[in-house]
C-alpha atoms as a PDB file:
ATOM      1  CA  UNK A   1      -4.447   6.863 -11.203  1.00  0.00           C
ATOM      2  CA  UNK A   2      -5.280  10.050  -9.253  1.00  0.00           C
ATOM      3  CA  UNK A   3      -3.379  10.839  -5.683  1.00  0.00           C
ATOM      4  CA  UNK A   4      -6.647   9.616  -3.952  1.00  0.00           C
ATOM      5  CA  UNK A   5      -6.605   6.002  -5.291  1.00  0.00           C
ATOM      6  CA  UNK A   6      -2.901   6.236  -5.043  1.00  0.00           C
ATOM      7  CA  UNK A   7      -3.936   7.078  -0.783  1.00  0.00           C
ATOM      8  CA  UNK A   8      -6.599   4.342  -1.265  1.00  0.00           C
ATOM      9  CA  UNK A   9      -4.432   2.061  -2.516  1.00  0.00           C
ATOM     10  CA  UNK A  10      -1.370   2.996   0.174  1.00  0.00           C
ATOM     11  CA  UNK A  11      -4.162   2.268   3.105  1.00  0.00           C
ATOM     12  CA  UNK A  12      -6.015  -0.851   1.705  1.00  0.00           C
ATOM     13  CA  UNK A  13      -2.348  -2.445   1.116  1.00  0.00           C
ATOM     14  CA  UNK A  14      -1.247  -0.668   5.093  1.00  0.00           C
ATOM     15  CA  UNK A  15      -4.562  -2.412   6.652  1.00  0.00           C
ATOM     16  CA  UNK A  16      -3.819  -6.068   4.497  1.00  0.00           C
ATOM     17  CA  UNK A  17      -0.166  -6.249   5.822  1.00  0.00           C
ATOM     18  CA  UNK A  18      -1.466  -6.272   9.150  1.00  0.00           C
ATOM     19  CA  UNK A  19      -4.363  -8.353   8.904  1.00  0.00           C
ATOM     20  CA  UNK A  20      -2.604 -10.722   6.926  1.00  0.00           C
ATOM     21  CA  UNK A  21      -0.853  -9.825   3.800  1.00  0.00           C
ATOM     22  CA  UNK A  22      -2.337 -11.867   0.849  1.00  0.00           C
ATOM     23  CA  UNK A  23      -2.685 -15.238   2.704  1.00  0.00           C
ATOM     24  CA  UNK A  24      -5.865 -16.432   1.762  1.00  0.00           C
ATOM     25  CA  UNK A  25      -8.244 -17.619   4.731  1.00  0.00           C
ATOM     26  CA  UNK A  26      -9.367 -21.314   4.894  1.00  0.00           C
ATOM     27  CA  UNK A  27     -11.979 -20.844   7.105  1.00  0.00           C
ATOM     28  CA  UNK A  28     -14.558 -17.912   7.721  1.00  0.00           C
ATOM     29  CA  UNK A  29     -12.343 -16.541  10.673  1.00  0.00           C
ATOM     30  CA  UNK A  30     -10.398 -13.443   9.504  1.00  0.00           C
ATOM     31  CA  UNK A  31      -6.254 -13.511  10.366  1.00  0.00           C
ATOM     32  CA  UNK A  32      -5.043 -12.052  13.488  1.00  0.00           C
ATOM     33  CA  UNK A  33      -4.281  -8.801  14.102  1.00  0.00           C
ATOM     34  CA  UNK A  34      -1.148  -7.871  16.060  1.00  0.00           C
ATOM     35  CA  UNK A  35      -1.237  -4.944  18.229  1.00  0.00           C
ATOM     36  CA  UNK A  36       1.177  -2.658  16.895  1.00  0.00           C
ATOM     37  CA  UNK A  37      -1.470   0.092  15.474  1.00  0.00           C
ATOM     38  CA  UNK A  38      -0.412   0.960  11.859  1.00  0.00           C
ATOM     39  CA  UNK A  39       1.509   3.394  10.663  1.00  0.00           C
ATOM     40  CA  UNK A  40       0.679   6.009   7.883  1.00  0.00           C
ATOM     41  CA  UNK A  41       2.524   5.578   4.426  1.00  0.00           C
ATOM     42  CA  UNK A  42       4.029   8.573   3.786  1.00  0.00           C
ATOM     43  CA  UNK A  43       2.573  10.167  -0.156  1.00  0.00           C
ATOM     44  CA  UNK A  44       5.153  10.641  -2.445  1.00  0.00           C
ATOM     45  CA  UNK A  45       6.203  13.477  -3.107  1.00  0.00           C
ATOM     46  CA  UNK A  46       6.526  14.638  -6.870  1.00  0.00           C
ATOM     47  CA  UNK A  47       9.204  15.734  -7.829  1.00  0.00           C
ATOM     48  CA  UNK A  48       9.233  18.993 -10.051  1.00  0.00           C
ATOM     49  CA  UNK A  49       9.479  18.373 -13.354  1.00  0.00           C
ATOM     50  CA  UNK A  50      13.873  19.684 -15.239  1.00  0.00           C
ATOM     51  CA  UNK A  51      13.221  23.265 -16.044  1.00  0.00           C
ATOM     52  CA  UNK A  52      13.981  24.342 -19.450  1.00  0.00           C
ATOM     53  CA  UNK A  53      17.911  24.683 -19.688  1.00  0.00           C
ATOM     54  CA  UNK A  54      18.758  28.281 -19.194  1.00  0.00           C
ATOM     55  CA  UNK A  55      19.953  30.781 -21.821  1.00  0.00           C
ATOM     56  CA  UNK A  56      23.560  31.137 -21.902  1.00  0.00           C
ATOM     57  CA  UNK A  57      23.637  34.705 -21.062  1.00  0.00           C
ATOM     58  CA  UNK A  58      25.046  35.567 -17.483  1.00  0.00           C
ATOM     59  CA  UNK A  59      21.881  37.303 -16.534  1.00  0.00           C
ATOM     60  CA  UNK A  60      19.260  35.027 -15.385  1.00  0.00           C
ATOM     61  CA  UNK A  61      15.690  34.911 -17.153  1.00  0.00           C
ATOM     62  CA  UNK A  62      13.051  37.230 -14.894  1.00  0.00           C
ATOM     63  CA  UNK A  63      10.632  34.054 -15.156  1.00  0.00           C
ATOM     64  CA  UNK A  64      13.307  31.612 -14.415  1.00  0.00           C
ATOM     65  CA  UNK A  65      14.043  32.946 -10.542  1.00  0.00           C
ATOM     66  CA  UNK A  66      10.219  32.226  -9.319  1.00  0.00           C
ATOM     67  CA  UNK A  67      10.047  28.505 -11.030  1.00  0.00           C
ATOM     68  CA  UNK A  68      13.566  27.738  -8.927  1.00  0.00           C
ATOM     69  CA  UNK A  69      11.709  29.163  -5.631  1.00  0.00           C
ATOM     70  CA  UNK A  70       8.763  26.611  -5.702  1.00  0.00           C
ATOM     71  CA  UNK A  71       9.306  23.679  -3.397  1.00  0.00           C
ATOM     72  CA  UNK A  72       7.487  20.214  -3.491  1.00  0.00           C
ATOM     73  CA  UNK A  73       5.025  20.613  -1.072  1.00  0.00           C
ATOM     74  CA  UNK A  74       5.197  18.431   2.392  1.00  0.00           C
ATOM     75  CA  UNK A  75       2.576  15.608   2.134  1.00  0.00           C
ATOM     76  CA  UNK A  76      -0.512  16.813   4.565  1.00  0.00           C
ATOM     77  CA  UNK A  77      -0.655  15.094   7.737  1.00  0.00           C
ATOM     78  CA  UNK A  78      -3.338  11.860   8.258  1.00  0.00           C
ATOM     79  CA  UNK A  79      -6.191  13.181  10.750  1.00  0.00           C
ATOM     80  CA  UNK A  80      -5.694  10.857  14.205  1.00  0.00           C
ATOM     81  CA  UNK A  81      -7.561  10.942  16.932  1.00  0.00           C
ATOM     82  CA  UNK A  82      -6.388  11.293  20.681  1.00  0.00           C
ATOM     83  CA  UNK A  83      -5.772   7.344  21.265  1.00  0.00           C
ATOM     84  CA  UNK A  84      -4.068   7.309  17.580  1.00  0.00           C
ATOM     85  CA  UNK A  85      -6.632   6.071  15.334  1.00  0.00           C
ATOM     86  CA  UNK A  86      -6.413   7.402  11.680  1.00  0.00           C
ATOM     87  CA  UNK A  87      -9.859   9.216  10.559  1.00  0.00           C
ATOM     88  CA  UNK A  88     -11.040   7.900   7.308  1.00  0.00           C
ATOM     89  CA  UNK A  89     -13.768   8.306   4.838  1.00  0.00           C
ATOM     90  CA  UNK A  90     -16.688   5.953   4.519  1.00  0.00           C
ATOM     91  CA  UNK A  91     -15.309   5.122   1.006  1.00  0.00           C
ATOM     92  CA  UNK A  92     -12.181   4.482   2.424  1.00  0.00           C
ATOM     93  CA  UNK A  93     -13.075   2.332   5.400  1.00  0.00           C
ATOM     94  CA  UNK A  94     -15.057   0.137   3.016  1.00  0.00           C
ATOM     95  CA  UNK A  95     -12.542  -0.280   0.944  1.00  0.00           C
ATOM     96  CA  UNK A  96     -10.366  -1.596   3.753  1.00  0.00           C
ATOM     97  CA  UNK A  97     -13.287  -4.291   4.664  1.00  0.00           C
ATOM     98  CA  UNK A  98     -13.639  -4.988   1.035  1.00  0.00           C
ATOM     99  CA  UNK A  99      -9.880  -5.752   0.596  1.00  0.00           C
ATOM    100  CA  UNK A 100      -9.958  -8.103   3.772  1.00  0.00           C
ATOM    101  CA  UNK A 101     -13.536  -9.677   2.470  1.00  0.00           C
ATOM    102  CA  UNK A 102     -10.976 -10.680  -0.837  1.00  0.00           C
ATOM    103  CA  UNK A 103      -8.567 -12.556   1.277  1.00  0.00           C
ATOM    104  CA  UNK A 104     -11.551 -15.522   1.712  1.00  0.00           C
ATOM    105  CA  UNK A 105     -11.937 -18.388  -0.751  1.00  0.00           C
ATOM    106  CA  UNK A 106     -14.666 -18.120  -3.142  1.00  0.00           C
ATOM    107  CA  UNK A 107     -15.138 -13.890  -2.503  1.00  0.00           C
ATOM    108  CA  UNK A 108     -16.545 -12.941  -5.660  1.00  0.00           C
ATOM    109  CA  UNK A 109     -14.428 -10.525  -8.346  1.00  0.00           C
ATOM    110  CA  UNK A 110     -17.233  -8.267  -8.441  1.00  0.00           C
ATOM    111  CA  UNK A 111     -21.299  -7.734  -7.853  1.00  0.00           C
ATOM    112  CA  UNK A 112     -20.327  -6.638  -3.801  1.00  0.00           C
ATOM    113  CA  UNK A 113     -20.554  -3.458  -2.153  1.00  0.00           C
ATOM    114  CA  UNK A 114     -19.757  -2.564   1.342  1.00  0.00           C
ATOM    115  CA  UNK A 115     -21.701   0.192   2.730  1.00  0.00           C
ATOM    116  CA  UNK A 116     -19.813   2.228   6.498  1.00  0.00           C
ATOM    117  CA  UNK A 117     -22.422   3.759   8.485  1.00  0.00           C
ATOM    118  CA  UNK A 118     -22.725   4.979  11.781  1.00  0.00           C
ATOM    119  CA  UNK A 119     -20.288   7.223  13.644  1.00  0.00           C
ATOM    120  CA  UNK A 120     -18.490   6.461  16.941  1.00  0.00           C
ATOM    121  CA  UNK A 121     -18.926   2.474  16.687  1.00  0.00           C
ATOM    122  CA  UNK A 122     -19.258   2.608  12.876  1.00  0.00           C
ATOM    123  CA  UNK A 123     -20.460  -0.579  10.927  1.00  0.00           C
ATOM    124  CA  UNK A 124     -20.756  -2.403   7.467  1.00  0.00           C
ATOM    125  CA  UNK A 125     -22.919  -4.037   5.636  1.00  0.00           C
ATOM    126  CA  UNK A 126     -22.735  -6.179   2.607  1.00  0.00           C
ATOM    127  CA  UNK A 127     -24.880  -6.747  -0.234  1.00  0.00           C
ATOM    128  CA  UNK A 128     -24.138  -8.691  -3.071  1.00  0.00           C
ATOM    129  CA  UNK A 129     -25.789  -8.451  -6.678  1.00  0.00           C
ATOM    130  CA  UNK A 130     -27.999 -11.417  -8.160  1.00  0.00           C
ATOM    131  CA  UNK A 131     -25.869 -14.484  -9.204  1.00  0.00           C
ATOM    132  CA  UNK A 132     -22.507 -12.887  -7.965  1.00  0.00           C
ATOM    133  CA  UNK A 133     -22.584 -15.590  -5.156  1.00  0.00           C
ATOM    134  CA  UNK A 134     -24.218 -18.382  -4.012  1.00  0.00           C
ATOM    135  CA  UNK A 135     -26.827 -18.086  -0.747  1.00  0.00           C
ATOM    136  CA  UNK A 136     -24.348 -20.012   1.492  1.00  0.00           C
ATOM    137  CA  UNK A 137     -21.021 -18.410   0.209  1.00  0.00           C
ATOM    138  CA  UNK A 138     -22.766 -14.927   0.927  1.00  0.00           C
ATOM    139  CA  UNK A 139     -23.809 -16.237   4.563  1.00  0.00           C
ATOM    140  CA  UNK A 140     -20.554 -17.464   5.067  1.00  0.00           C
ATOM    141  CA  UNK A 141     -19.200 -13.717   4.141  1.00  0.00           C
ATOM    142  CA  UNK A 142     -21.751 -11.792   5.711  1.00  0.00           C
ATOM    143  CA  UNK A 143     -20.800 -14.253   9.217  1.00  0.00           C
ATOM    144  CA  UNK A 144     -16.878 -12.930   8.611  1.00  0.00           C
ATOM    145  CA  UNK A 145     -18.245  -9.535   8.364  1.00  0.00           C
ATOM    146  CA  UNK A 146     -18.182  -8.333  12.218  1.00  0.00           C
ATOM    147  CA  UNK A 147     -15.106  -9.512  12.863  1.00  0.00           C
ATOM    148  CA  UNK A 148     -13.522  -8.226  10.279  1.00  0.00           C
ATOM    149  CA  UNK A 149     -15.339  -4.473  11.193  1.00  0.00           C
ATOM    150  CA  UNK A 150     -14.450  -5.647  15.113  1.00  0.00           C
ATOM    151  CA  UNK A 151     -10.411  -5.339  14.176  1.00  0.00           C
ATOM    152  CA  UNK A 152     -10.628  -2.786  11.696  1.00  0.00           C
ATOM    153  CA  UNK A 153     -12.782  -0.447  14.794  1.00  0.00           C
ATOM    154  CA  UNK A 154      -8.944  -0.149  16.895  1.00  0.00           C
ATOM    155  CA  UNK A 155      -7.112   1.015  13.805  1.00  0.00           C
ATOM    156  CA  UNK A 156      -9.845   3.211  12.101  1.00  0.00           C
ATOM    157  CA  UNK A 157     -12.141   5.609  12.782  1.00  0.00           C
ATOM    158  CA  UNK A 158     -14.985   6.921  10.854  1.00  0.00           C
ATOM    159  CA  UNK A 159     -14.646  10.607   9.251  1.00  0.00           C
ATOM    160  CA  UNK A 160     -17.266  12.518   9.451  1.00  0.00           C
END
């Protein structure tokens, strides 16, 4: 897993803990949010790897002294805007809506894709793949959509 789907991961799981958690919805309507905005998980940091046990001599090794000096870097700072919304990707954002889409019976495995677009009142829109869904379980999703966007909107805004 790469430190971006690790940061996907950390925000999809960030967003479902406050829509929800993994409760699965028994109607169309989309949990609750509360209005505590989320907070950032903060990346891990990595921690540098033993260094090769030093030679036994009193004199350090001249390439041992610059491999000591390297610190783990700090994690970089999630972009916010002025009223505290995090700035995220398209890719990311639909991942979010995708992850709440899951929480409702019958969401198919796979066969959807959630395309952002927009800018300042950003959007989604879903399209499904022949036979991943039936016509009224893809209604039913596509009706959840905008409410789903409507919450995600105070927590997230679009990157551009």
């Amino acid at each position: 897993m790469t430190s971006d789907d690790g940061k996907d991961a950390g925000l999809v799981a960030m967003i479902s803990s406050i829509l929800g958690g993994n409760k699965r919805a028994d109607n169309i309507t989309p949990p609750l949010l509360t209005e505590v905005p989320p907070t950032a998980p903060a990346d891990e940091a990595v921690e540098p790897s033993p260094a090769d046990p030093a030679p036994a001599s009193s004199e350090p090794a001249p390439d041992a002294a610059p491999a000591a000096t390297n610190a783990v870097e700090a994690p970089s700072k999630i972009a916010t805007t002025r009223d505290g919304k995090q700035l995220l990707p398209a890719e990311a954002i639909a991942d979010l809506v995708l992850g709440e889409l899951r929480k409702l019976e019958d969401f198919p495995a796979s066969g959807v894709s959630v395309t952002v677009y927009g800018y300042r009142n950003w959007n989604a829109m879903l399209t499904f793949a022949p036979f991943s869904t039936t016509f009224q379980n893809a209604t039913r999703f596509r009706q959840a959509l905008p409410d789903v966007v409507f919450k995600l909107r105070r927590f997230v805004e679009l990157e551009i």
